[in-house]
N, C-alpha and C. Protein backbone atom coordinates (compact mmCIF):
# COMPACT_ATOMS: atom_id res chain seq x y z
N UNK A 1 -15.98 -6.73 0.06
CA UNK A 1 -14.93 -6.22 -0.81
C UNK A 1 -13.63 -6.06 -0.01
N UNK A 2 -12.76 -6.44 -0.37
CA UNK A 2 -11.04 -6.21 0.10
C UNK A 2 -10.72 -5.08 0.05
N UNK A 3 -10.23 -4.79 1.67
CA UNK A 3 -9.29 -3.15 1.69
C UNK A 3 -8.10 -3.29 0.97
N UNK A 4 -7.60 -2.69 0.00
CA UNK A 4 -6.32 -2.31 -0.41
C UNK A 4 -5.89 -0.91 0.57
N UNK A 5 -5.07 -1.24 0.99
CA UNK A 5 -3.67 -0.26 1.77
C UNK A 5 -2.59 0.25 0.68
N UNK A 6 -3.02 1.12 0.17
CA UNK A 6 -1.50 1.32 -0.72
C UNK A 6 -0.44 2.17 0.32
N UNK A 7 0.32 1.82 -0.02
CA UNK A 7 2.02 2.42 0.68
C UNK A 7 2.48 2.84 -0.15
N UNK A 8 2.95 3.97 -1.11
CA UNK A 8 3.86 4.62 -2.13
C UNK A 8 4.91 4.93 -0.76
N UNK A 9 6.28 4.39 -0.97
CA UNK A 9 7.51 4.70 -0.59
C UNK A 9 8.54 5.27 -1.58
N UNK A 10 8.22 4.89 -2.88
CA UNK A 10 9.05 5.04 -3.47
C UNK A 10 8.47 4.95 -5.13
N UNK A 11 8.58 6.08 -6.16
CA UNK A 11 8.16 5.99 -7.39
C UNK A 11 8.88 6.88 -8.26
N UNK A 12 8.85 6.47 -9.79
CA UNK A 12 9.47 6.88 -10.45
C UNK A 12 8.53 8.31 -11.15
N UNK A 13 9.33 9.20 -10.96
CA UNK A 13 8.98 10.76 -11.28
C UNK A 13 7.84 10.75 -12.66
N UNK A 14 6.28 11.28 -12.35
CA UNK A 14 5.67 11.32 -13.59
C UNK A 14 5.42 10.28 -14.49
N UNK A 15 5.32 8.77 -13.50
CA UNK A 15 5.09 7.66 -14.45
C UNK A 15 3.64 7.43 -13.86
N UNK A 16 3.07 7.46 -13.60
CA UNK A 16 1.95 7.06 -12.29
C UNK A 16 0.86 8.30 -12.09
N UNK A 17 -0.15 7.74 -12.76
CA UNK A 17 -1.30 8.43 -12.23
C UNK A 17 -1.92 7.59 -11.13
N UNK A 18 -1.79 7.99 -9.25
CA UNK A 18 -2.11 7.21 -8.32
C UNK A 18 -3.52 7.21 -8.36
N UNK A 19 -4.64 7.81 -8.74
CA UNK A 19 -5.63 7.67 -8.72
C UNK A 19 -6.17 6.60 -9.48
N UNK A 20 -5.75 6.79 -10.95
CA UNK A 20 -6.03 5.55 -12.27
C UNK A 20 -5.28 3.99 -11.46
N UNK A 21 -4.57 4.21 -10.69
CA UNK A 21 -3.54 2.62 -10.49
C UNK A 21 -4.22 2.10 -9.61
N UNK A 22 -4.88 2.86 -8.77
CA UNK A 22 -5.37 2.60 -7.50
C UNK A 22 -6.89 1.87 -8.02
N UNK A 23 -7.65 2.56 -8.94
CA UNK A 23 -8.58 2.09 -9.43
C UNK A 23 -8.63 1.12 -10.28
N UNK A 24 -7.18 0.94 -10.55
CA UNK A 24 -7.03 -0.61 -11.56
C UNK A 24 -7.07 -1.56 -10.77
N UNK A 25 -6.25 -1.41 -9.98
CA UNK A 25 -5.71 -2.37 -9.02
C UNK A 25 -7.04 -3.11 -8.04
N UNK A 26 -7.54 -2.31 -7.72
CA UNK A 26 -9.42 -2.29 -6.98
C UNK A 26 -10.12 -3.21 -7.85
N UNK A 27 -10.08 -2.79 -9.47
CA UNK A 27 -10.55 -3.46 -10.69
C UNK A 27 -10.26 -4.91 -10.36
N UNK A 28 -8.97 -5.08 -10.87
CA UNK A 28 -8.06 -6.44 -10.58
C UNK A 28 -8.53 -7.10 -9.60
N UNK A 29 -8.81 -7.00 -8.56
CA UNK A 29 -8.76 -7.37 -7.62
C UNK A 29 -10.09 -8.09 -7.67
N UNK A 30 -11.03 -7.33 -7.71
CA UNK A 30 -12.29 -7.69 -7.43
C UNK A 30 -13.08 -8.50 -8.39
N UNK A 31 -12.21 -8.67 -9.66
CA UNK A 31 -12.12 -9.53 -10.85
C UNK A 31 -11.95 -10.88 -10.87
N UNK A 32 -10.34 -10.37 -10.12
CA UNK A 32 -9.56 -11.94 -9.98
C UNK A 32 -10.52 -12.96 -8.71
N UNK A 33 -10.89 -11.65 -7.76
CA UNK A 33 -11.67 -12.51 -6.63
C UNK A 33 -13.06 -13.24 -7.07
N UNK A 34 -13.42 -12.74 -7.91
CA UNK A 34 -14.78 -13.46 -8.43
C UNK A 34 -14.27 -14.83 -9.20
N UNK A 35 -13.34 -14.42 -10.21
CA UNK A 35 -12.85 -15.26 -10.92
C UNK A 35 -11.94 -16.82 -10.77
N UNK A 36 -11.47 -16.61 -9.50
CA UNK A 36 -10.72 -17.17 -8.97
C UNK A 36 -11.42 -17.80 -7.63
N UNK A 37 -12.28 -17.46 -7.42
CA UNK A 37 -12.84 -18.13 -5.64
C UNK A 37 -12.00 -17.42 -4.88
N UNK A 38 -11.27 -16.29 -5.01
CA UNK A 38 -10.23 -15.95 -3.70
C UNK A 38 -10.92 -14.97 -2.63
N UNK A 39 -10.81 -15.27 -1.56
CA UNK A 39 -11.56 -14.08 -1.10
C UNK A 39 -10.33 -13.59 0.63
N UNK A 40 -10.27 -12.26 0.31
CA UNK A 40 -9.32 -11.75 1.20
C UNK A 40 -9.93 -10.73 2.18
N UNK A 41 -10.05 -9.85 3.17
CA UNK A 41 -9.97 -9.21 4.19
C UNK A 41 -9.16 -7.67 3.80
N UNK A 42 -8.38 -7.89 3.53
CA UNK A 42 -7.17 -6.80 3.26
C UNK A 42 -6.05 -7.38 2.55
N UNK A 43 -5.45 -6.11 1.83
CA UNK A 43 -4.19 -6.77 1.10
C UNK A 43 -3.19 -5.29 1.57
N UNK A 44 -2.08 -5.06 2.10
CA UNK A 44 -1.11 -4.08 1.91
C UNK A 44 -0.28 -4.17 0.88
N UNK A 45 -0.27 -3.04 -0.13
CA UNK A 45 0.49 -2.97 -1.37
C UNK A 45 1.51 -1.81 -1.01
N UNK A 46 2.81 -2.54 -0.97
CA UNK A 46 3.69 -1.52 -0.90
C UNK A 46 4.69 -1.40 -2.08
N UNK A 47 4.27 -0.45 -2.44
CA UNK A 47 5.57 -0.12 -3.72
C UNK A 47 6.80 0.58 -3.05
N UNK A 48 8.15 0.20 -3.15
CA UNK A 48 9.06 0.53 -2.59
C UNK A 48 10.41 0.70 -3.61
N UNK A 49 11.90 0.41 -3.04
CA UNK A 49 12.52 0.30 -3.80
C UNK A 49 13.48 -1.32 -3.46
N UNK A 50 14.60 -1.18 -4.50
CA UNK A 50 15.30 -2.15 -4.57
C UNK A 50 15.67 -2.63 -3.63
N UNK A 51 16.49 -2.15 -2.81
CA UNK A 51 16.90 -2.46 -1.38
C UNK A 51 15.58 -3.26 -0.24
N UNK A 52 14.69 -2.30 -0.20
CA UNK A 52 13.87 -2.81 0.95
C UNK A 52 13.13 -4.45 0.60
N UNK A 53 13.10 -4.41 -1.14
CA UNK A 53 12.30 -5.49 -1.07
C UNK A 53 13.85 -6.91 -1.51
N UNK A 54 14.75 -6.49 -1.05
CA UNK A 54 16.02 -7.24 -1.73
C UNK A 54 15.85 -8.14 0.09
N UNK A 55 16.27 -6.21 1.08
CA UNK A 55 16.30 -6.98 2.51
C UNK A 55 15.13 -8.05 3.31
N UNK A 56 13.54 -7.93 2.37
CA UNK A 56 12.76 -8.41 2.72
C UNK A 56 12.97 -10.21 2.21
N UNK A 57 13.17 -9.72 1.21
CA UNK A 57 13.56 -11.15 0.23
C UNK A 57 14.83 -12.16 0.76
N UNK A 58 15.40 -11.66 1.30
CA UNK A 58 16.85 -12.01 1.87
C UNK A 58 16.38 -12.57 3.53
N UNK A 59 15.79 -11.83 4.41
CA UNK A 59 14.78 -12.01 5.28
C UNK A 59 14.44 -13.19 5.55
N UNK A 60 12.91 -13.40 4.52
CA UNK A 60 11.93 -14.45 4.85
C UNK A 60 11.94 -14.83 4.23
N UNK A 61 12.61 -15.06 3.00
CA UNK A 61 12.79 -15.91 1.93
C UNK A 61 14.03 -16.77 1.55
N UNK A 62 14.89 -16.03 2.22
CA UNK A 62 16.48 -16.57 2.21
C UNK A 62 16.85 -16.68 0.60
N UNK A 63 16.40 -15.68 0.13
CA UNK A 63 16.80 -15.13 -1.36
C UNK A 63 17.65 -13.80 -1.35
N UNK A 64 18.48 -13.93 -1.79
CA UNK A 64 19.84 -12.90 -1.64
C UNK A 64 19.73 -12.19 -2.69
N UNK A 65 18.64 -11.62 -3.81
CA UNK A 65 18.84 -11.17 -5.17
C UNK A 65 17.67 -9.89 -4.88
N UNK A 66 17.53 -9.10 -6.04
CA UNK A 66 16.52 -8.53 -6.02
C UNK A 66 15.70 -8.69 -6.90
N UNK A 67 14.30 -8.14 -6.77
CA UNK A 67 12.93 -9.43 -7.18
C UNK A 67 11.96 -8.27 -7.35
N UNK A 68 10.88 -8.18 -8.59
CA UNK A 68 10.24 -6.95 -8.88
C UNK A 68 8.93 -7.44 -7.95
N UNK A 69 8.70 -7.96 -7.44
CA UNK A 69 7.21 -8.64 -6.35
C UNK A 69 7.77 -9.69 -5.33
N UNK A 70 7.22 -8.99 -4.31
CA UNK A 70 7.20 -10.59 -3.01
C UNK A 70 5.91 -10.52 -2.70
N UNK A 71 5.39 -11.43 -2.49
CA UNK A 71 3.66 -11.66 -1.61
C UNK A 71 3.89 -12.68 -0.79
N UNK A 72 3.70 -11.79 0.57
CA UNK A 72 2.85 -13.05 1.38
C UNK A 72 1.87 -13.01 2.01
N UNK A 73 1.06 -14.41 2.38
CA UNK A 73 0.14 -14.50 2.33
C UNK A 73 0.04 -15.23 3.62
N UNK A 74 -0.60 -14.58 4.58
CA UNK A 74 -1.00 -14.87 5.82
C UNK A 74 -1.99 -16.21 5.99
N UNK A 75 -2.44 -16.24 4.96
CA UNK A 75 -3.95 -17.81 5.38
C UNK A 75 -4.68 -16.89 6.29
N UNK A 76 -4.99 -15.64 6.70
CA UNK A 76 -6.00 -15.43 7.85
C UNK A 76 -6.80 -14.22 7.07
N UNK A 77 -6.89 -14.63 5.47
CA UNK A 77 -8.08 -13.15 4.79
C UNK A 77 -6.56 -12.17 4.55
N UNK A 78 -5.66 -11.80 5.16
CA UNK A 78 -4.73 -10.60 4.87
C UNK A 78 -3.06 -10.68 4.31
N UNK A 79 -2.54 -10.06 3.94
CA UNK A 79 -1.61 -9.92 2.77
C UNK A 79 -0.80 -8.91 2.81
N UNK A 80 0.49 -8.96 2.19
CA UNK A 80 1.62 -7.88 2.21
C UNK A 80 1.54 -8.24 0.97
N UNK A 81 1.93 -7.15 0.04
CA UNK A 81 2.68 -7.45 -1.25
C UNK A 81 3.42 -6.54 -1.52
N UNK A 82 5.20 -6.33 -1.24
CA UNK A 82 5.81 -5.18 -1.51
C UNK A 82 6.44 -5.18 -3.30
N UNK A 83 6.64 -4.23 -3.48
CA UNK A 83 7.03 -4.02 -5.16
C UNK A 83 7.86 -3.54 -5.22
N UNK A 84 9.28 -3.51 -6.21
CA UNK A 84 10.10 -2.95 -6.17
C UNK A 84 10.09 -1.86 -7.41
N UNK A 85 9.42 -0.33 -7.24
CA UNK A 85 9.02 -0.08 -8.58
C UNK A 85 10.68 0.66 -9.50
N UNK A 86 11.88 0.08 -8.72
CA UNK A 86 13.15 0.09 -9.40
C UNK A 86 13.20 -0.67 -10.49
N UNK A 87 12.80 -1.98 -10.03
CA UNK A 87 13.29 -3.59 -10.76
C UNK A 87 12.12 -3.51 -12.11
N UNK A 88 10.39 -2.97 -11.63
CA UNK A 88 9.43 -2.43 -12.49
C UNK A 88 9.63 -1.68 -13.55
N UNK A 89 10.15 -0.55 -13.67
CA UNK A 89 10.70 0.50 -14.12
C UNK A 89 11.41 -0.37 -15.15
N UNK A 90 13.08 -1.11 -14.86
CA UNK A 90 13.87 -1.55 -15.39
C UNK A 90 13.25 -2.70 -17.00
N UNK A 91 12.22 -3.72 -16.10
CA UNK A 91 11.63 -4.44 -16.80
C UNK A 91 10.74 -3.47 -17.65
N UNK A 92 9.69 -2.82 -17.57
CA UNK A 92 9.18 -2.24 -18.63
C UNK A 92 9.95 -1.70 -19.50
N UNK A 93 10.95 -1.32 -19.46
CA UNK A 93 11.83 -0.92 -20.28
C UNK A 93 12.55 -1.75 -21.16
N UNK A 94 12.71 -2.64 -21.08
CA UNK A 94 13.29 -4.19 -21.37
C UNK A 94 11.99 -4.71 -21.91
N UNK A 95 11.01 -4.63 -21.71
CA UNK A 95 9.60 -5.62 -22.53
C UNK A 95 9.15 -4.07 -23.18
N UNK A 96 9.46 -3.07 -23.55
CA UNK A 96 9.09 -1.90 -24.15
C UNK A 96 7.54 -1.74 -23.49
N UNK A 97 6.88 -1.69 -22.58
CA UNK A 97 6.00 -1.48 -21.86
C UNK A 97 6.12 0.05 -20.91
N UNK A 98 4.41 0.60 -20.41
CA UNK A 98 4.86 1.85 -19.56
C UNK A 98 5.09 0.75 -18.49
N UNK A 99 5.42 2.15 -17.82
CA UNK A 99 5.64 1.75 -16.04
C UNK A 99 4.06 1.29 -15.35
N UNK A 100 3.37 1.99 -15.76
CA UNK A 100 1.93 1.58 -15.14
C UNK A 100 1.30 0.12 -15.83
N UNK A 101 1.30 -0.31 -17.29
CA UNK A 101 1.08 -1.50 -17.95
C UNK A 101 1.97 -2.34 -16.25
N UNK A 102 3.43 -2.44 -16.58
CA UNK A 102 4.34 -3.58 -15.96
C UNK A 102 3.99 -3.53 -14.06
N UNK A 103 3.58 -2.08 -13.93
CA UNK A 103 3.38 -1.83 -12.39
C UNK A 103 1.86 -3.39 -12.17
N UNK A 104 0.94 -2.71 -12.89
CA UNK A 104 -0.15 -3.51 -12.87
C UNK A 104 0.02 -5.09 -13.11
N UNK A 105 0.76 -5.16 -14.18
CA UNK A 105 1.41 -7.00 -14.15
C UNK A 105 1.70 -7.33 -12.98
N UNK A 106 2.53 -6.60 -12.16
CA UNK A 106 3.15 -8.01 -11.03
C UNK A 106 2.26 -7.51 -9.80
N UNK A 107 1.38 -6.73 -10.19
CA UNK A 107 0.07 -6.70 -8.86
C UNK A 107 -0.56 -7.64 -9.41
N UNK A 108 -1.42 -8.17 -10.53
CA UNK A 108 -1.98 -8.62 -11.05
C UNK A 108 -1.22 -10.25 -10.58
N UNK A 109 0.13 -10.62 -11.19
CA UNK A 109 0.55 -11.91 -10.11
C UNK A 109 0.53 -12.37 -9.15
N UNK A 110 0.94 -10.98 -8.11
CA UNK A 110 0.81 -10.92 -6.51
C UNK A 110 -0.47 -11.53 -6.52
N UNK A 111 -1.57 -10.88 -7.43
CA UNK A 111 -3.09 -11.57 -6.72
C UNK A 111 -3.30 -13.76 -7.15
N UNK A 112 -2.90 -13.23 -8.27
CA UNK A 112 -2.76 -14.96 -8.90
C UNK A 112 -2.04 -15.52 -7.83
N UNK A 113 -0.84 -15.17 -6.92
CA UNK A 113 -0.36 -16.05 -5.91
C UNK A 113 -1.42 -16.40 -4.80
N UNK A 114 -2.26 -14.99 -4.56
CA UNK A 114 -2.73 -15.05 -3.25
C UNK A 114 -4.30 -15.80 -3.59
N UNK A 115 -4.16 -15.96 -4.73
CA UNK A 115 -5.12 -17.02 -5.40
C UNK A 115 -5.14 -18.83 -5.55
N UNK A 116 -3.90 -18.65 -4.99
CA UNK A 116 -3.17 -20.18 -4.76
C UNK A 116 -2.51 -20.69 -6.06
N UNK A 117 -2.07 -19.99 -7.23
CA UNK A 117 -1.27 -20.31 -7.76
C UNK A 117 0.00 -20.15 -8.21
N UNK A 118 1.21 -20.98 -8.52
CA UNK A 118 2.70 -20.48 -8.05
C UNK A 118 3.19 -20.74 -9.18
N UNK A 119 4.81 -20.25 -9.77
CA UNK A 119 5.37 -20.53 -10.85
C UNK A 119 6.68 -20.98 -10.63
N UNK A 120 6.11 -22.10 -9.43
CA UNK A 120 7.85 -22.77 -9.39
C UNK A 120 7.83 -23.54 -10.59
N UNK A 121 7.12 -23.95 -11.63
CA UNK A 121 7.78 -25.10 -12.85
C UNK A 121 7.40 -24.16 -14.28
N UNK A 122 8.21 -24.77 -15.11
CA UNK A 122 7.94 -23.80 -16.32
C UNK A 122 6.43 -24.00 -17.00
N UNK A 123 6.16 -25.32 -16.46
CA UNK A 123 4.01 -25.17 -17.19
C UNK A 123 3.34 -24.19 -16.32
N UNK A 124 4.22 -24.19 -14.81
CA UNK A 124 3.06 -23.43 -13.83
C UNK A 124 3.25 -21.65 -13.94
N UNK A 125 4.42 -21.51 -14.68
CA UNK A 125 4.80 -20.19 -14.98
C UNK A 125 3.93 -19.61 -16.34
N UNK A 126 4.10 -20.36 -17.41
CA UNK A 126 3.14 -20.70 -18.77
C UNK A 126 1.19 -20.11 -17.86
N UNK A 127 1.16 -21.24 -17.03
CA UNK A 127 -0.10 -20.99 -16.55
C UNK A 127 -0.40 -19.29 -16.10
N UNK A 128 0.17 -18.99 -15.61
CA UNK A 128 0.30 -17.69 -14.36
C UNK A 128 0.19 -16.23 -15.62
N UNK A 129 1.17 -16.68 -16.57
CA UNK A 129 1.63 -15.67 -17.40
C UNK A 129 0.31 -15.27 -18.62
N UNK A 130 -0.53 -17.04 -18.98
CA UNK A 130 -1.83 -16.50 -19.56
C UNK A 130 -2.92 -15.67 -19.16
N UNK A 131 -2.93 -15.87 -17.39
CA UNK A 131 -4.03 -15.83 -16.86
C UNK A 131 -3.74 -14.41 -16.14
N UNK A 132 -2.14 -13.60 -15.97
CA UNK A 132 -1.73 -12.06 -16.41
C UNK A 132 -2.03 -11.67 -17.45
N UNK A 133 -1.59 -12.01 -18.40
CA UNK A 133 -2.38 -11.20 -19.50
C UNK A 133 -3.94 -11.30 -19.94
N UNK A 134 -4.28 -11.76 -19.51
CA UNK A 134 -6.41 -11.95 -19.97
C UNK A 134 -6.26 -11.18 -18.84
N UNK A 135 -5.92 -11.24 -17.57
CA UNK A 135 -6.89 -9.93 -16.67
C UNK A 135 -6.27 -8.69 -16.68
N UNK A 136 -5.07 -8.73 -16.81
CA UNK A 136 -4.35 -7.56 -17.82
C UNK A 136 -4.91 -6.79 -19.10
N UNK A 137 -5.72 -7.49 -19.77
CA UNK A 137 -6.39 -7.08 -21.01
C UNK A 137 -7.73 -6.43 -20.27
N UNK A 138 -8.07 -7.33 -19.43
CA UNK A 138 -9.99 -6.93 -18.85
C UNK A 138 -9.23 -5.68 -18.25
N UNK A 139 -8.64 -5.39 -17.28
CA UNK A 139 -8.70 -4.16 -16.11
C UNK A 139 -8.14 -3.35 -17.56
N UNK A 140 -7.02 -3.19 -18.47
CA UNK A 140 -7.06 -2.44 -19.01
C UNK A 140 -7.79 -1.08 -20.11
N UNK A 141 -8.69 -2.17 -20.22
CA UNK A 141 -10.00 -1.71 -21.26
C UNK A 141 -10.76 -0.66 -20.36
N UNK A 142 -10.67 -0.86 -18.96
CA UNK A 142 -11.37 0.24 -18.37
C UNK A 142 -11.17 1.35 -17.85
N UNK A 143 -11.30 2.27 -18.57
CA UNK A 143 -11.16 3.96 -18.09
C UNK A 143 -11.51 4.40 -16.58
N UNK A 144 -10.68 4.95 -16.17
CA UNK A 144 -10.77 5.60 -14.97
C UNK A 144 -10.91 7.44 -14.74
């Protein structure tokens, strides 16, 4: 089973039960890994804010914007995935979603990346976005 590392740096006041997210996210994970053939070592999940994941993005990506998920993916079993739960926040609000539904979406991508699939073209985005919502639907159904 994969260590998740959570990092809370940064969260929005009373949106977040860390116990229930933590146990989704565990859910997700161990879902997508069956489901997917992925198999990882560790993953670090850092939820942060706008800035850190703008300077990370700007960094190693040579993307100058800010971005609600970066993942990368080492090839050696282990993983960073920082979150920007500013840009999170913003979007759930904009797709009328909670913060925890949209928090769990782009963990739920982060894993589809580290699953080997990407949404540089609009079919491969189509792809990514079905296969968020079906495991979005499974981890949701389950009470914590």
């Amino acid at each position: 089973m994969t260590k998740v590392n959570f990092i809370f740096e940064h969260l929005p006041d009373n949106r977040l039960s860390k116990k229930e997210f933590k146990g989704k996210v565990k859910m997700a994970l161990r879902i997508i890994e069956e489901s997917e053939n992925m198999n990882l070592e560790s993953v670090n999940l850092r939820i942060t804010d706008d800035e850190s994941v703008r300077e990370f993005n700007k960094s190693y990506l040579n993307h100058d914007y800010y971005t609600d998920v970066i993942t990368f993916d080492y090839n050696d079993g282990t993983a960073d995935v920082m979150i920007s739960s500013v840009t999170v926040l913003k979007n759930a609000e904009n797709y009328s979603v909670s913060f925890s539904n949209e928090l769990l979406r782009v963990v739920i991508h982060s894993f589809l990346h580290l699953a080997g699939y990407d949404d540089i073209s609009l079919a491969k985005q189509k792809i990514m976005k079905l296969k968020e919502d079906h495991y979005l639907k499974v981890v949701e159904t389950i009470t914590f």
